[in-house]
N, C-alpha and C. Protein backbone atom coordinates (compact mmCIF):
# COMPACT_ATOMS: atom_id res chain seq x y z
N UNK A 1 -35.87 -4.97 14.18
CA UNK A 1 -35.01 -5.36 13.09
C UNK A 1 -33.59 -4.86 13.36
N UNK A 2 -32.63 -5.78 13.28
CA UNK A 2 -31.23 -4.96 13.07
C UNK A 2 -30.61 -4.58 12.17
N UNK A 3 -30.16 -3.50 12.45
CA UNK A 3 -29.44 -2.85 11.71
C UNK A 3 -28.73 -3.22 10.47
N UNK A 4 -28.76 -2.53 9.13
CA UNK A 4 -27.75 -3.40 8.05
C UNK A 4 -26.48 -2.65 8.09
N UNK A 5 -26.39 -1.51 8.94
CA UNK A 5 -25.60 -0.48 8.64
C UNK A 5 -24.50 -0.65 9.53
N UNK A 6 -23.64 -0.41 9.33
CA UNK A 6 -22.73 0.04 10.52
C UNK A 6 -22.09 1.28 10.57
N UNK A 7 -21.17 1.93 11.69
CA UNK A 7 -20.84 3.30 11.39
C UNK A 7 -19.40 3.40 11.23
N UNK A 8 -19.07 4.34 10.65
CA UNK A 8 -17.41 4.60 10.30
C UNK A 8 -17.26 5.90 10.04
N UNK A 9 -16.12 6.22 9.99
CA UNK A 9 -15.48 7.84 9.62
C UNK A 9 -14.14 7.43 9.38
N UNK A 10 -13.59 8.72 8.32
CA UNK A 10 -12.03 8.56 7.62
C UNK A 10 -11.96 10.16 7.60
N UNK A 11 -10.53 10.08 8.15
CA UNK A 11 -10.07 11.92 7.81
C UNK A 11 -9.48 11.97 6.51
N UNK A 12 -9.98 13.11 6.16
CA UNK A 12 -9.52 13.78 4.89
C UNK A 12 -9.04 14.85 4.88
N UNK A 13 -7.93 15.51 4.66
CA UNK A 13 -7.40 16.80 4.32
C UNK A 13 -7.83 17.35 5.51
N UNK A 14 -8.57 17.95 5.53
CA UNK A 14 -9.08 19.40 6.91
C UNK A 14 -10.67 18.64 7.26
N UNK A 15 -10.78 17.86 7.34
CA UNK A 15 -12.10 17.36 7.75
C UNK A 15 -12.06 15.55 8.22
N UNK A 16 -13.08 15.50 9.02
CA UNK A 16 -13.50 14.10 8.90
C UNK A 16 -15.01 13.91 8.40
N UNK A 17 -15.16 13.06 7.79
CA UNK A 17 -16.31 12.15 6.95
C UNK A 17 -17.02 11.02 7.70
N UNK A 18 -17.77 11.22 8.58
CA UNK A 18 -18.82 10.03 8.95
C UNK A 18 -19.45 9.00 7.99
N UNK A 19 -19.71 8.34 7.53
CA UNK A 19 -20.27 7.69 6.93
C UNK A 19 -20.78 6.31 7.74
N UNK A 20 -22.24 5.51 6.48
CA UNK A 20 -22.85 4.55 7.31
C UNK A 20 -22.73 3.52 6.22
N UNK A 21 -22.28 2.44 6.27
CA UNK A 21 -22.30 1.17 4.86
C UNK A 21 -22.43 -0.47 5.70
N UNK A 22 -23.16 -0.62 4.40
CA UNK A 22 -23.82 -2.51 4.87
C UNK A 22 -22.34 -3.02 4.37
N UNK A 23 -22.99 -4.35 4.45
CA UNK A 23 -21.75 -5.32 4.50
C UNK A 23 -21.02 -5.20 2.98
N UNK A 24 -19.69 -4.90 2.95
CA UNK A 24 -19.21 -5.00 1.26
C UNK A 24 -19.80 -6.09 0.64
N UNK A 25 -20.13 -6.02 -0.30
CA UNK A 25 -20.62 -7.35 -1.35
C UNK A 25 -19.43 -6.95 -3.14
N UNK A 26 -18.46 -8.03 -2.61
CA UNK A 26 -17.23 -7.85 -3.88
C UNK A 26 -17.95 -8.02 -5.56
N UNK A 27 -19.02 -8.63 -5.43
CA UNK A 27 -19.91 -8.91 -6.64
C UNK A 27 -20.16 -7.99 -7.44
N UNK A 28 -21.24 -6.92 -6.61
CA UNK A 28 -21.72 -5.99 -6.80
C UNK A 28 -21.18 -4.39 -6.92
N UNK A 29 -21.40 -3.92 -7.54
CA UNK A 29 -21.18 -2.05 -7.42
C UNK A 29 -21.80 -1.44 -6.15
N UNK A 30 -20.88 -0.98 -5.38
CA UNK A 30 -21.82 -0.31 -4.44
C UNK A 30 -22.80 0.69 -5.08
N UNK A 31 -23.59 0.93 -3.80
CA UNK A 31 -24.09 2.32 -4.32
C UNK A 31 -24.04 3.70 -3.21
N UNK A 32 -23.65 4.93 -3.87
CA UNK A 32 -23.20 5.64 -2.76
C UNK A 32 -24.57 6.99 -3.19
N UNK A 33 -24.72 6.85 -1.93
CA UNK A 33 -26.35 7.77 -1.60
C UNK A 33 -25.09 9.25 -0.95
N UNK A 34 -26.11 10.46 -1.69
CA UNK A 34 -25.51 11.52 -1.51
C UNK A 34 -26.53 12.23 -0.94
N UNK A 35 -26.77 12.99 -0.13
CA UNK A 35 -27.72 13.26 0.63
C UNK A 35 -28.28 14.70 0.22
N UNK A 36 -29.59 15.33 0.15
CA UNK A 36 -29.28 16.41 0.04
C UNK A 36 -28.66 17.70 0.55
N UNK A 37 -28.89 18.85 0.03
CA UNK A 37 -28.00 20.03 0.27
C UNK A 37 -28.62 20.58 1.71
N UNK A 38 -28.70 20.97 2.89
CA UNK A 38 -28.85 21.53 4.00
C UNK A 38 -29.47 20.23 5.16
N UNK A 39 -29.54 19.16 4.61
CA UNK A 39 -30.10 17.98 5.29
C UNK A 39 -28.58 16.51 5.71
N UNK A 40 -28.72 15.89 6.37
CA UNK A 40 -27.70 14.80 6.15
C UNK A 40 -28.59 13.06 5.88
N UNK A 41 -27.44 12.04 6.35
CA UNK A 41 -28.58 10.74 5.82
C UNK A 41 -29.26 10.21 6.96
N UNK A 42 -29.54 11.37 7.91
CA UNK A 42 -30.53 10.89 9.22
C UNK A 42 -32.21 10.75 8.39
N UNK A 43 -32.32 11.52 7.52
CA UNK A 43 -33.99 11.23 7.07
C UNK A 43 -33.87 10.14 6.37
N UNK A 44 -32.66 10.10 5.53
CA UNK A 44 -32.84 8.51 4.55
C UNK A 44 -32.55 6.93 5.41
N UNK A 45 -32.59 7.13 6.78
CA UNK A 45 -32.07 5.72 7.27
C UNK A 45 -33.52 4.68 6.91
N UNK A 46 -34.56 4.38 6.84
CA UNK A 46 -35.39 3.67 6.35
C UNK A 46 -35.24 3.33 4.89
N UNK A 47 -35.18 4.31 4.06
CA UNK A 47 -34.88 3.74 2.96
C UNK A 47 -33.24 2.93 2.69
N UNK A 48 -31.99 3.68 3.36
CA UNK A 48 -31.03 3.05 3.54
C UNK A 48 -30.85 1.62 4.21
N UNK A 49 -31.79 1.35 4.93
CA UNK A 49 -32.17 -0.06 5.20
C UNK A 49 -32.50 -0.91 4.70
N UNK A 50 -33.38 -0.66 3.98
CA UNK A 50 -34.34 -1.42 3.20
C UNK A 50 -33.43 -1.45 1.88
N UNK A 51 -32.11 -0.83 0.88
CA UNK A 51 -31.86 -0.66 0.24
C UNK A 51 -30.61 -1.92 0.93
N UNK A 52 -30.05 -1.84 1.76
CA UNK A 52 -28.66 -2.36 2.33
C UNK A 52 -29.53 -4.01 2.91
N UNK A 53 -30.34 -4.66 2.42
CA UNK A 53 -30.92 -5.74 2.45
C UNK A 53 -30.56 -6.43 1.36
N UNK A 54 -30.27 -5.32 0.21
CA UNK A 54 -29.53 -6.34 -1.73
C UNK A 54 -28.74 -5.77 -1.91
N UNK A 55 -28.49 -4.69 -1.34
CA UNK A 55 -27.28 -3.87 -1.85
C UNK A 55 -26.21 -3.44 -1.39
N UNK A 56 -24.95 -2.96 -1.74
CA UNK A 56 -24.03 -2.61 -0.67
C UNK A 56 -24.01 -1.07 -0.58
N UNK A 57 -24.24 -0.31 0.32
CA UNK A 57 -24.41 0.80 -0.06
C UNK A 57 -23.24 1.19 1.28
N UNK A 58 -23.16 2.63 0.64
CA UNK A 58 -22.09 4.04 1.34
C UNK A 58 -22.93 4.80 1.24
N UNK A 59 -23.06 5.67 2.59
CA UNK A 59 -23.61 7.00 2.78
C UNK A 59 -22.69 7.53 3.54
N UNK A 60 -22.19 8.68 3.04
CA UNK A 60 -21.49 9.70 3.81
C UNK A 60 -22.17 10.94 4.25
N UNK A 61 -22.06 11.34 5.33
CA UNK A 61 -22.28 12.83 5.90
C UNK A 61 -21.38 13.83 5.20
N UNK A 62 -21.65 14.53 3.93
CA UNK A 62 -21.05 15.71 3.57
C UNK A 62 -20.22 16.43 4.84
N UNK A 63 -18.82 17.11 4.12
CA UNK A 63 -18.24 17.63 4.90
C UNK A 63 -19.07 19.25 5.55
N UNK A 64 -19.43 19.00 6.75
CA UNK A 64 -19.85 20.36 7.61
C UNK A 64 -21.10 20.00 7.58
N UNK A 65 -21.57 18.74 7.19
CA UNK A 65 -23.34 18.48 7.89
C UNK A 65 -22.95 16.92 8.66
N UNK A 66 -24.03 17.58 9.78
CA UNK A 66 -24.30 16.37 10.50
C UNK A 66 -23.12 16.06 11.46
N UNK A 67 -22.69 14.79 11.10
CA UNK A 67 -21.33 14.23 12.01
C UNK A 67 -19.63 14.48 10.97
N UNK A 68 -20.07 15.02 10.15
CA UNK A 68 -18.80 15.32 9.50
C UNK A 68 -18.55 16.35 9.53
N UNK A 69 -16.95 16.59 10.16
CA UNK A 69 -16.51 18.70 10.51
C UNK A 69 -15.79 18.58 9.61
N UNK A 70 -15.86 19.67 9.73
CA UNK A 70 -14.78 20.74 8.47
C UNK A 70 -15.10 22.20 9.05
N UNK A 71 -14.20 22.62 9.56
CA UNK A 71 -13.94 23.92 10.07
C UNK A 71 -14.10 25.46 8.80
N UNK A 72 -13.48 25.13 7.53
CA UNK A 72 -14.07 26.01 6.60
C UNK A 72 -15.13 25.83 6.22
N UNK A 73 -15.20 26.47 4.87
CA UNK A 73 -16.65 26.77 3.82
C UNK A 73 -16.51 26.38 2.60
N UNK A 74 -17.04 25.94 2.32
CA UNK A 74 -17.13 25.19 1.03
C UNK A 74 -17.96 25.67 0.25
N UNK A 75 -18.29 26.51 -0.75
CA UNK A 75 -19.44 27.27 -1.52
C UNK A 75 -19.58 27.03 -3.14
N UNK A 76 -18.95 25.82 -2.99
CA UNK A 76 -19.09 25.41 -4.69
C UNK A 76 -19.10 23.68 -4.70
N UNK A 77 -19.84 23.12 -5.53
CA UNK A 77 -19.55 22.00 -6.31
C UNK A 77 -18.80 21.44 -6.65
N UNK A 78 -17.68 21.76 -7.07
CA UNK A 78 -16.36 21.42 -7.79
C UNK A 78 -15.59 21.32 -6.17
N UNK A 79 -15.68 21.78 -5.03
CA UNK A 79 -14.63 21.52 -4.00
C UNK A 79 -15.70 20.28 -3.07
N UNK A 80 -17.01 20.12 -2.96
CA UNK A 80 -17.73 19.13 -2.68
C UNK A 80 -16.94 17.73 -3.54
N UNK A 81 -16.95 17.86 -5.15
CA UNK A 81 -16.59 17.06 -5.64
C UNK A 81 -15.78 16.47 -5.18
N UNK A 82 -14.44 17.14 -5.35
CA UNK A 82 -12.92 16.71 -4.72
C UNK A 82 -12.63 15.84 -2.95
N UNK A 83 -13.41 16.17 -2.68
CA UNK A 83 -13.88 15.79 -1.18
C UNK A 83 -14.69 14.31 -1.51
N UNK A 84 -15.53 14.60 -2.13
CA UNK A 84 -16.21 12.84 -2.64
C UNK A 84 -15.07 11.76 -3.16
N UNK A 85 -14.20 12.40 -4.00
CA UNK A 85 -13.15 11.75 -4.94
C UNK A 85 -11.93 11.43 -3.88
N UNK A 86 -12.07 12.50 -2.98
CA UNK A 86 -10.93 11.94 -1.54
C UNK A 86 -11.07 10.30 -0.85
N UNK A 87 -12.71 10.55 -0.23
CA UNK A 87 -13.58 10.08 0.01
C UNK A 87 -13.41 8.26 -0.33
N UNK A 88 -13.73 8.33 -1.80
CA UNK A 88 -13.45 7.31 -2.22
C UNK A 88 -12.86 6.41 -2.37
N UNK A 89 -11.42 7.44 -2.75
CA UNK A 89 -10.05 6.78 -2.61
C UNK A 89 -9.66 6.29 -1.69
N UNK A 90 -10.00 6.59 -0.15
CA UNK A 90 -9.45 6.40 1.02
C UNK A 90 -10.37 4.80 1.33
N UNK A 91 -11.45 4.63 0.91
CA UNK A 91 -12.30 4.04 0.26
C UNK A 91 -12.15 2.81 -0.65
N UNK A 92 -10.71 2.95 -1.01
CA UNK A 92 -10.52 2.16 -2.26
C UNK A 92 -11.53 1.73 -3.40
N UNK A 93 -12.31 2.58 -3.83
CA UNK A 93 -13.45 3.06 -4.24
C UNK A 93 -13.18 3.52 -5.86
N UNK A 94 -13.97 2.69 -6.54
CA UNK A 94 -13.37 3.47 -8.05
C UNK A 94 -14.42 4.31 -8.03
């Protein structure tokens, strides 16, 4: 089967952001899969497949997992946030 995904990355502030997204669909709301906390979206690629068949989806690699660096530390929620909200924007992403 091929792939629905394709790959991309955008720098942000002190980091870059890997991310994986199907084809835009202008119709629809994307949907943006957040991965969990010490893991990235290498375990969700089956379901991200199967999801990017109706849907338009964004998965990003959190900054400092996986394929996304960031040289500091990040130890709160609220600076994850701001990084998503970067993210987006760059994104043109409401």
């Amino acid at each position: 089967m091929n792939s629905q995904l394709t790959n991309h990355q955008v720098d942000l502030q002190d980091c870059t952001i890997f991310y994986q997204q199907s084809k835009l669909d202008s119709s629809s709301t994307p949907i943006l899969l957040l991965h969990g906390w010490g893991i990235s979206t290498e375990p969700y690629q089956e379901v991200l497949e199967l999801l990017a068949q109706h849907h338009t989806i964004i998965a990003p690699d959190l900054p400092s997992f996986a394929r996304s660096t960031y040289s500091g530390l990040i130890s709160d929620y609220v600076s994850y946030s701001k990084f998503l909200l970067s993210f987006l924007s760059v994104l043109d992403l409401q």
